[in-house]
N, C-alpha and C. Protein backbone atom coordinates (compact mmCIF):
# COMPACT_ATOMS: atom_id res chain seq x y z
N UNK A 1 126.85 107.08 114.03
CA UNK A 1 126.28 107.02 115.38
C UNK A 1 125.50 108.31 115.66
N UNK A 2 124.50 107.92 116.38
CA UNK A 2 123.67 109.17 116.56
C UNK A 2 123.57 109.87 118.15
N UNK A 3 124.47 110.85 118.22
CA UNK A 3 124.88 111.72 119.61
C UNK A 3 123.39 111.76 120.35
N UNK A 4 123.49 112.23 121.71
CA UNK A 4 122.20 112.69 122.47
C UNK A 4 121.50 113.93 121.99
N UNK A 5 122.11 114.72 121.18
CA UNK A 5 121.47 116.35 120.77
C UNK A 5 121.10 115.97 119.78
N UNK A 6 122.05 114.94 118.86
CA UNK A 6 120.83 114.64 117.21
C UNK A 6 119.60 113.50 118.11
N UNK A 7 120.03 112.97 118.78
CA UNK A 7 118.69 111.70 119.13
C UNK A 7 117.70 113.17 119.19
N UNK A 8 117.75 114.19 120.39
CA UNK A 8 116.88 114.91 120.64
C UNK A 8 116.08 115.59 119.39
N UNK A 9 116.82 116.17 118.04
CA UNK A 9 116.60 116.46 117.24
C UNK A 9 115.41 115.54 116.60
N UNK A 10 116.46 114.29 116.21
CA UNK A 10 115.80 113.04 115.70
C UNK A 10 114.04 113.23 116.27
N UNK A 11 113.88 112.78 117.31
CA UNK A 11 112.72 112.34 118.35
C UNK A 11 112.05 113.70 117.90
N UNK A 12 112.40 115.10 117.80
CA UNK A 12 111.38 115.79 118.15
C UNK A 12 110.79 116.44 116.53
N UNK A 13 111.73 115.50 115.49
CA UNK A 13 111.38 115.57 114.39
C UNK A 13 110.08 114.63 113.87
N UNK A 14 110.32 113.68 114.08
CA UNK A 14 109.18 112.12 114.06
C UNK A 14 108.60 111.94 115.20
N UNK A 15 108.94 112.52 116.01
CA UNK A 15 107.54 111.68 117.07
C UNK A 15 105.87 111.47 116.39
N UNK A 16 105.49 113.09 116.26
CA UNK A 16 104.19 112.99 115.64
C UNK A 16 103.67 111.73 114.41
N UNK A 17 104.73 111.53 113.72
CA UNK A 17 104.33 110.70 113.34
C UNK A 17 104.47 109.27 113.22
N UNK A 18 105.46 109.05 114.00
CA UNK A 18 105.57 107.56 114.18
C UNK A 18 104.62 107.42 115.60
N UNK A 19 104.21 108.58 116.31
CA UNK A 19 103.08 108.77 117.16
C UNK A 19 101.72 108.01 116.00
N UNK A 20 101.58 108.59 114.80
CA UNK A 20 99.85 108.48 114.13
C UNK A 20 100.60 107.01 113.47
N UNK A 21 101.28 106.80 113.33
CA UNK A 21 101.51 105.40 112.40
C UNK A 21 101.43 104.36 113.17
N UNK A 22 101.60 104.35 114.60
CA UNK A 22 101.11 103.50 115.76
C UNK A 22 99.65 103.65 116.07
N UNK A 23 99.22 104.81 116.04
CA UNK A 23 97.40 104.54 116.35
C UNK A 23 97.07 103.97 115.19
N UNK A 24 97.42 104.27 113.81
CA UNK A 24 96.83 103.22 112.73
C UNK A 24 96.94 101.76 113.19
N UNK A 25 98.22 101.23 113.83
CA UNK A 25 97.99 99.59 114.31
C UNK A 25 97.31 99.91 115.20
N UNK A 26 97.32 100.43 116.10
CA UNK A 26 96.29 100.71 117.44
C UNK A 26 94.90 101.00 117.54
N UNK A 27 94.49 100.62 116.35
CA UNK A 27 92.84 100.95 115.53
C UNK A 27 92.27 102.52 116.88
N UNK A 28 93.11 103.57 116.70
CA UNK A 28 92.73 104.37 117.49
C UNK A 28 92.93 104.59 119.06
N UNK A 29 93.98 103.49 119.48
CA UNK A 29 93.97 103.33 120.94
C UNK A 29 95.17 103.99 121.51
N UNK A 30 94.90 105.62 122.03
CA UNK A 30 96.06 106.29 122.13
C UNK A 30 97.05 105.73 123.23
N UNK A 31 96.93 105.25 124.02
CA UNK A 31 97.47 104.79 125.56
C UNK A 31 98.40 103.52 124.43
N UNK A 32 97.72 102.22 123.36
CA UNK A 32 98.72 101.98 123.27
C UNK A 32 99.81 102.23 121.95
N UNK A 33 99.40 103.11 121.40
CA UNK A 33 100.33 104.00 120.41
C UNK A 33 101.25 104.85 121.34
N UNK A 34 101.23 105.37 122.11
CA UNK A 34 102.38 106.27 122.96
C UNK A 34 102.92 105.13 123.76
N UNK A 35 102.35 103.85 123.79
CA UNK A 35 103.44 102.96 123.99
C UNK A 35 104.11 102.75 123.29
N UNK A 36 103.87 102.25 122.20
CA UNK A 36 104.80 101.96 120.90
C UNK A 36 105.75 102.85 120.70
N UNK A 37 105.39 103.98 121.09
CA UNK A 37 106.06 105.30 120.03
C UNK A 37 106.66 105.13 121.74
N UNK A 38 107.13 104.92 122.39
CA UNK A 38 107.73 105.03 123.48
C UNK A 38 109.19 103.57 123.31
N UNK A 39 108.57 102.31 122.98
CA UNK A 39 109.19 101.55 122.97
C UNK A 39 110.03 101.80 121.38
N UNK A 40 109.77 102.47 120.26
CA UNK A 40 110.13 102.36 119.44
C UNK A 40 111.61 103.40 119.88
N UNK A 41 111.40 104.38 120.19
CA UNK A 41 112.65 105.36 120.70
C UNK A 41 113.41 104.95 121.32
N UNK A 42 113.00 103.81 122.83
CA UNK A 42 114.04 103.49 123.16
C UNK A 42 114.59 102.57 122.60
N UNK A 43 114.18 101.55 121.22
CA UNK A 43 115.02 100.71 120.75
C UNK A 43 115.68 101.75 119.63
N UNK A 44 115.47 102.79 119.39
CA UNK A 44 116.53 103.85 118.30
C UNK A 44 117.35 104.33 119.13
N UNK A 45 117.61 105.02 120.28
CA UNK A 45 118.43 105.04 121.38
C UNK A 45 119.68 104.29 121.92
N UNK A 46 119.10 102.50 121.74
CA UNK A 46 119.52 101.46 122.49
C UNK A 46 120.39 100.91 121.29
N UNK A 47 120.07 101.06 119.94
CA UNK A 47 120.64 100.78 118.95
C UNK A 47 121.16 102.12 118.00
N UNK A 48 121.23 103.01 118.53
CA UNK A 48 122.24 104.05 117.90
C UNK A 48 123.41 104.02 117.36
N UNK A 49 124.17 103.22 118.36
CA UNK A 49 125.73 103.03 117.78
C UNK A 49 125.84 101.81 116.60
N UNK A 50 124.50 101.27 116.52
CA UNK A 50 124.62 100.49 115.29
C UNK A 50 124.14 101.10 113.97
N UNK A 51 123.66 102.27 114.20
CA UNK A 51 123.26 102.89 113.23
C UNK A 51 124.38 103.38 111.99
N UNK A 52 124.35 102.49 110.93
CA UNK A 52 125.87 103.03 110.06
C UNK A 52 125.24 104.32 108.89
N UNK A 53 124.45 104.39 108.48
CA UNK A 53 124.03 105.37 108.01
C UNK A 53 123.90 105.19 106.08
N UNK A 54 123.39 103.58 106.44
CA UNK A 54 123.52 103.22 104.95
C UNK A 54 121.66 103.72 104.01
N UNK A 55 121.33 103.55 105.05
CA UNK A 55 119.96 104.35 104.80
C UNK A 55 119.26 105.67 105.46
N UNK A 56 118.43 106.51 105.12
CA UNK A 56 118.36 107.69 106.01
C UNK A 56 118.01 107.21 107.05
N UNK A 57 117.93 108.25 108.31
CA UNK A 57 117.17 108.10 109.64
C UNK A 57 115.87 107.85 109.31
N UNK A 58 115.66 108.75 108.47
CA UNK A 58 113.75 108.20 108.77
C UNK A 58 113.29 107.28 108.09
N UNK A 59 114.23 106.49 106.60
CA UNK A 59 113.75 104.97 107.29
C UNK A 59 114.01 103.67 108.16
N UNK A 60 115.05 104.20 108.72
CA UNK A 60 115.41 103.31 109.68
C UNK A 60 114.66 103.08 111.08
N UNK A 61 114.16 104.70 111.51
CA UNK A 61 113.25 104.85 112.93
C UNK A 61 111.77 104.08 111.92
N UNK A 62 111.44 104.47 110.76
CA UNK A 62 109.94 103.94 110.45
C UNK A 62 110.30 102.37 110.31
N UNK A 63 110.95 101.53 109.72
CA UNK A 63 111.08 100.20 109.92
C UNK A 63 111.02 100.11 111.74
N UNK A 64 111.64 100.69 112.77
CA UNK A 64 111.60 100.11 114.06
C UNK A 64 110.36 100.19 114.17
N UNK A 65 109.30 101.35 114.07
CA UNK A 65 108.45 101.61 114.61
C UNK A 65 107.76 100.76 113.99
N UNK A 66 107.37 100.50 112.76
CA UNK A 66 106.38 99.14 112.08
C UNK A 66 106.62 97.62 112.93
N UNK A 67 107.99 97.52 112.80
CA UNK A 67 108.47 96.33 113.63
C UNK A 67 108.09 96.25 114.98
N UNK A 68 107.96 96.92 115.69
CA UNK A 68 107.93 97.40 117.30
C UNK A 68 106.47 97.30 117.39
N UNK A 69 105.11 97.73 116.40
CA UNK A 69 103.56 97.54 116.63
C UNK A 69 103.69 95.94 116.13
N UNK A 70 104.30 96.12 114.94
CA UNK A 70 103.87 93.94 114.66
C UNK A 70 103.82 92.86 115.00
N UNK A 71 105.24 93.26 116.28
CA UNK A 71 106.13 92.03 116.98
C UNK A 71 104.93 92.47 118.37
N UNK A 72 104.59 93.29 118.64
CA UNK A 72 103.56 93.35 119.98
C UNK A 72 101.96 92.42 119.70
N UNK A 73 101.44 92.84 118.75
CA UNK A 73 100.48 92.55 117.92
C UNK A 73 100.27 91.34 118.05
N UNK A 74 101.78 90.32 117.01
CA UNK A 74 101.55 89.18 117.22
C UNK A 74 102.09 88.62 118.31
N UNK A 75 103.13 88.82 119.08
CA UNK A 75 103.12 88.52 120.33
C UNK A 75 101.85 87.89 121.13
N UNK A 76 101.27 89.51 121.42
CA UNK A 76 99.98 88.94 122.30
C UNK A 76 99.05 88.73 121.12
N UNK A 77 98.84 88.66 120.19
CA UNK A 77 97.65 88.20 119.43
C UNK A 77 96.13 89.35 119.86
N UNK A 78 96.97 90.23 119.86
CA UNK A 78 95.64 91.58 119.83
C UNK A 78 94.70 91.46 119.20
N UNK A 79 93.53 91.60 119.27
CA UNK A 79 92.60 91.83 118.57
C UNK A 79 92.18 93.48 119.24
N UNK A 80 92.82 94.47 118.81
CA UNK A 80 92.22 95.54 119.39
C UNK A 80 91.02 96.42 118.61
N UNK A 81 90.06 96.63 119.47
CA UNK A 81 88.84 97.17 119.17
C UNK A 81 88.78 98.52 118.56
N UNK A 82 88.16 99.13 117.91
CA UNK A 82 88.40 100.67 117.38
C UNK A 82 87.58 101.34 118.68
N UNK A 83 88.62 102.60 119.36
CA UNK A 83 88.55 103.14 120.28
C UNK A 83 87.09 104.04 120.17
N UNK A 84 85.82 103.88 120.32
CA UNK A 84 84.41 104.55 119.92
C UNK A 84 84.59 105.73 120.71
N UNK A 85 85.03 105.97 121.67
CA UNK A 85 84.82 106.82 122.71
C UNK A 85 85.62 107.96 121.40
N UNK A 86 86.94 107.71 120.50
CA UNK A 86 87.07 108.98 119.76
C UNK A 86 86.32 109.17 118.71
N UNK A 87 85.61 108.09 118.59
CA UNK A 87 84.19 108.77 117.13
C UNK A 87 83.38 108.90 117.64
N UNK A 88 82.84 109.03 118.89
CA UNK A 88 81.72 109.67 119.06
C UNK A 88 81.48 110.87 119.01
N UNK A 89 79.70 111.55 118.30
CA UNK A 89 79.86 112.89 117.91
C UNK A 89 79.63 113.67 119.27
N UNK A 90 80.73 114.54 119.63
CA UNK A 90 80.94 115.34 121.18
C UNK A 90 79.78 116.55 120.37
N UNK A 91 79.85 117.11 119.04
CA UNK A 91 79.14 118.04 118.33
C UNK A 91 77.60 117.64 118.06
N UNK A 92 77.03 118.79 117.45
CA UNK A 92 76.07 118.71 117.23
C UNK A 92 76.45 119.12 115.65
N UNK A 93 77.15 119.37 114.95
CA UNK A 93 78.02 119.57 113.82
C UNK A 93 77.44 118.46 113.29
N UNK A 94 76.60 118.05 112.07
CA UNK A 94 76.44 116.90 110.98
C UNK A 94 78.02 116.65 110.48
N UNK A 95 78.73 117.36 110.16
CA UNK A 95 80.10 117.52 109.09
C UNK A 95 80.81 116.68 110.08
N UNK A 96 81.00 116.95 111.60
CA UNK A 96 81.59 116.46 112.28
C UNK A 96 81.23 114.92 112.47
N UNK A 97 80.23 114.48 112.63
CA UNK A 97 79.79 113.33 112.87
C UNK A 97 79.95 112.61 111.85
N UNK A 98 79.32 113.06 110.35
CA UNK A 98 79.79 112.04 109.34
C UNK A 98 81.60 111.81 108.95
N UNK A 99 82.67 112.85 109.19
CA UNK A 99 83.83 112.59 109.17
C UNK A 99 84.18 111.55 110.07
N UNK A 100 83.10 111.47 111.84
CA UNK A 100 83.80 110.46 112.46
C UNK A 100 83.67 108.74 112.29
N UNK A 101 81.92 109.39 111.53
CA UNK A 101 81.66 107.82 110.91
C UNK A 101 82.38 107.05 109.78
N UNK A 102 83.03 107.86 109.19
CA UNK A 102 84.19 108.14 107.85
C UNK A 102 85.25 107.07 108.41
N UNK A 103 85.56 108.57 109.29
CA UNK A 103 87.09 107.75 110.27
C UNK A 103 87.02 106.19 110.96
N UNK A 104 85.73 106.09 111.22
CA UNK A 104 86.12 104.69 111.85
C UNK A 104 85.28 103.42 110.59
N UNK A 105 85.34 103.93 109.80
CA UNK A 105 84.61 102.92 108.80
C UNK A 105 86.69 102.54 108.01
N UNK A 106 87.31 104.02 107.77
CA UNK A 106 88.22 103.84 107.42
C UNK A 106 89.25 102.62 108.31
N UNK A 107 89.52 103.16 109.36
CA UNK A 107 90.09 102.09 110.40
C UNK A 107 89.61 100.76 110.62
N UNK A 108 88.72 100.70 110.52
CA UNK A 108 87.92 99.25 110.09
C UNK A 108 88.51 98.27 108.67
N UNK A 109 88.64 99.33 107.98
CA UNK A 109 88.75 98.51 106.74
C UNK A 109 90.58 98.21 106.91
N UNK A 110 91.17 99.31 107.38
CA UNK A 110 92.74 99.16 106.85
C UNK A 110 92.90 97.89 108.06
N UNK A 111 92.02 97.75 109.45
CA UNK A 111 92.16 96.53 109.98
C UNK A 111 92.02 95.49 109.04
N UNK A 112 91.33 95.34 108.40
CA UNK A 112 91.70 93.90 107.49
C UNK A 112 92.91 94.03 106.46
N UNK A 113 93.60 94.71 106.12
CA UNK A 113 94.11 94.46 105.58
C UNK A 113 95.51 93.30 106.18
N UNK A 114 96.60 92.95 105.35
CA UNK A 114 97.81 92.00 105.37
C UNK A 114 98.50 93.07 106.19
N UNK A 115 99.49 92.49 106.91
CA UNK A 115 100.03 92.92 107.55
C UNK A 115 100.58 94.27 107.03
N UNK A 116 101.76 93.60 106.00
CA UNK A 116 102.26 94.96 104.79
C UNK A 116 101.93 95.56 104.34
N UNK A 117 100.49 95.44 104.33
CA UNK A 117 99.41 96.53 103.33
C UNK A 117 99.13 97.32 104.41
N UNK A 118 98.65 97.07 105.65
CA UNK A 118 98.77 98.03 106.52
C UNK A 118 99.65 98.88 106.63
N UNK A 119 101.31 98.37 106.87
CA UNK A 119 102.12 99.12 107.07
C UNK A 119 102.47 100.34 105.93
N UNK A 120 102.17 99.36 104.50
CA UNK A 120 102.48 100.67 103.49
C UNK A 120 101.62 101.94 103.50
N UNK A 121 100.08 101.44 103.69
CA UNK A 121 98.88 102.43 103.40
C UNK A 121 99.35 103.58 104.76
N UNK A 122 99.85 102.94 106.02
CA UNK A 122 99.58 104.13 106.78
C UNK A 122 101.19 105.13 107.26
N UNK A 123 101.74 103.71 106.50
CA UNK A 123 102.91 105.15 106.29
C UNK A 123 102.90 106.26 104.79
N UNK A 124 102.30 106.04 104.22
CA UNK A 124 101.55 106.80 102.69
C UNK A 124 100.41 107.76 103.27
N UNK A 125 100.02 107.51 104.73
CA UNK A 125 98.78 108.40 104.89
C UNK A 125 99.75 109.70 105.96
N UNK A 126 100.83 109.13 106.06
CA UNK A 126 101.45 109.85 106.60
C UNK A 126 102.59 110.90 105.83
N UNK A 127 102.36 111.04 104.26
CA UNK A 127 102.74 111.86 103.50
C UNK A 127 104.38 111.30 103.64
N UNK A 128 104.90 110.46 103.61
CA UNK A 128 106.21 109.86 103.70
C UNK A 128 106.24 109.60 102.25
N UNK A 129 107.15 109.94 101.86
CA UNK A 129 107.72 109.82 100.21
C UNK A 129 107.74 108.09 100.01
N UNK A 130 107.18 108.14 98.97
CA UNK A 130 106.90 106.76 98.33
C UNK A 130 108.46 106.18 98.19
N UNK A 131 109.62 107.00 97.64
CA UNK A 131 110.51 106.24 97.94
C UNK A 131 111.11 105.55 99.01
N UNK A 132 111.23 106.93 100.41
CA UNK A 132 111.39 106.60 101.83
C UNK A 132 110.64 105.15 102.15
N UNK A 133 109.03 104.64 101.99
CA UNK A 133 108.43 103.79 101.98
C UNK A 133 108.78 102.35 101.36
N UNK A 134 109.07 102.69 99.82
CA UNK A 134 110.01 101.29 99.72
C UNK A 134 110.86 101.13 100.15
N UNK A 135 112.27 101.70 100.51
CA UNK A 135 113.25 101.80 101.08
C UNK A 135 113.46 100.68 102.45
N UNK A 136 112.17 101.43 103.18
CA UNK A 136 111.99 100.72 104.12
C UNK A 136 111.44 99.22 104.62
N UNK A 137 110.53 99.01 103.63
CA UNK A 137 110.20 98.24 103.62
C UNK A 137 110.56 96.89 102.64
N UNK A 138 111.90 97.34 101.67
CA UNK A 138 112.45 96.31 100.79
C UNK A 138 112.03 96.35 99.16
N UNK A 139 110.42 97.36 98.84
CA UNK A 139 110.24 96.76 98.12
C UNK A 139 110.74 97.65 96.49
N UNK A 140 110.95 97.33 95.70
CA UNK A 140 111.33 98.30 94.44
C UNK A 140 109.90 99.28 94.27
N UNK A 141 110.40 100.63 93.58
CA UNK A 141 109.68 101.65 93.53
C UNK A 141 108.21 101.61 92.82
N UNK A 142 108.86 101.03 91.79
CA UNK A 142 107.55 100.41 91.09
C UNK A 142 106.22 99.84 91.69
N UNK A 143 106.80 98.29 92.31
CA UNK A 143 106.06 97.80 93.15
C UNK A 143 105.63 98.22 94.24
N UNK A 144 106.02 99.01 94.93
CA UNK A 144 104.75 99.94 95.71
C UNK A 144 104.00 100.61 95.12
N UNK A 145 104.37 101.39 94.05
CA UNK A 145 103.47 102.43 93.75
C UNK A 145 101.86 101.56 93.20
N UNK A 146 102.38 100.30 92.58
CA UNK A 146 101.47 99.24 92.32
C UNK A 146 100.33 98.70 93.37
N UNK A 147 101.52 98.47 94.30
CA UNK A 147 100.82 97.71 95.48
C UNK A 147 99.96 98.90 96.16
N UNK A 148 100.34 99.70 96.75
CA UNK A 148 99.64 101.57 96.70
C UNK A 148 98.40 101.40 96.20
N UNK A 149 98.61 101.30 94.97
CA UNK A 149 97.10 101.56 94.33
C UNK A 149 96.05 100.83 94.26
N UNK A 150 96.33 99.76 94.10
CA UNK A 150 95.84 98.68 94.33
C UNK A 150 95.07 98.53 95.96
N UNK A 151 95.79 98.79 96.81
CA UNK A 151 95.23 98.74 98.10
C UNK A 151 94.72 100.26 98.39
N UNK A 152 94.48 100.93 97.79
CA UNK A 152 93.55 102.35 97.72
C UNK A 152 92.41 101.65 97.16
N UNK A 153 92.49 101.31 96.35
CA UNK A 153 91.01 100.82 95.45
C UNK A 153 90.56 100.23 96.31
N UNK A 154 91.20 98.78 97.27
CA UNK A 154 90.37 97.88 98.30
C UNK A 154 89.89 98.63 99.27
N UNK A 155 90.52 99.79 99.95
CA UNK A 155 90.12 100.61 101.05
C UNK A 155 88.65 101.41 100.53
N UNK A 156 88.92 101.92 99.20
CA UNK A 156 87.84 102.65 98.56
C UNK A 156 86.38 101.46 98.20
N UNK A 157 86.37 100.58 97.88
CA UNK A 157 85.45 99.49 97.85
C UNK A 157 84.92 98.94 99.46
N UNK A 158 85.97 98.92 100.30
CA UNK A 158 85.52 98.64 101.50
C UNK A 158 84.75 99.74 102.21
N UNK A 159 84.84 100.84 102.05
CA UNK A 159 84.66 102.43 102.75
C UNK A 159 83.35 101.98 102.24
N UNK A 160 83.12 102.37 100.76
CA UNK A 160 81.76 102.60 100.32
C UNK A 160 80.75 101.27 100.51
N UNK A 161 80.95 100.01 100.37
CA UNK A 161 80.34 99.20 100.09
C UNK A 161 80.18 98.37 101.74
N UNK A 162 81.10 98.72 102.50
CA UNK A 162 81.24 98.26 103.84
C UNK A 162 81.79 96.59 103.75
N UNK A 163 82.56 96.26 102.17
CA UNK A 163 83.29 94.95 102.63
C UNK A 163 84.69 94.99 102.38
């Protein structure tokens, strides 16, 4: 079971990034990623005392938080737009502008991906140990590192070629 001083711990360990692993479903839409990352805490909170500790914390909060953008997603059947107002160039910086055209060509593409391919690529962009990642998501070590690569190459073909 996880006390109120480890939750606090917990939360102020992962927020940031179960914060960026929600704007990845949120194709950039901060208002509803700090929802998620809002609803995801209070279902780690609300389900604490079920927490037996057969897997670490952090993949147990990253399964809620994947679960918590998917079940919203398809719920309402989102189609959410990539937020332009954060790629637009505020600079007069070239470097700046082509990274933002980067960034939202990237978010574009990981939008098409399968549901799971989403979830793996952007918890992997979030430097989460490839094991932590299968763990969480069920699948043997192998087969991510497979599936991983494989969906790098599609992101890398989609980036450059724009399909």
């Amino acid at each position: 079971m996880i006390s109120e001083k480890d939750f606090t711990v917990v939360y102020n360990t992962h927020a940031a990034k179960i914060r960026r692993l929600c704007l990845g479903y949120a194709s950039g839409d901060y208002d509803l990623a700090n929802e998620w990352l809002q609803e995801t805490f209070i279902k780690v909170w609300n389900h604490r005392k079920s927490f037996k500790g057969d897997a670490s914390v952090d993949t147990w909060i990253y399964r809620i938080a994947v679960n918590t953008c998917l079940s919203d997603l398809r719920k309402s059947k989102k189609n959410i737009p990539i937020n332009e107002d954060l790629l637009k160039d505020h600079e007069p910086d070239n470097t700046i502008a082509t990274k933002d055209k980067k960034l939202k060509k990237m978010f574009r593409c990981i939008d098409q991906l399968t549901e799971q391919n989403k979830a793996l690529i952007l918890l992997e962009l979030e430097d989460i140990p490839q094991a932590t990642i299968a763990e969480t998501v069920g699948l043997a070590h192998g087969t991510l590192r497979t599936r991983l690569s494989r969906i790098r190459k599609s992101l890398l073909k989609c980036i450059t070629n724009g399909k």
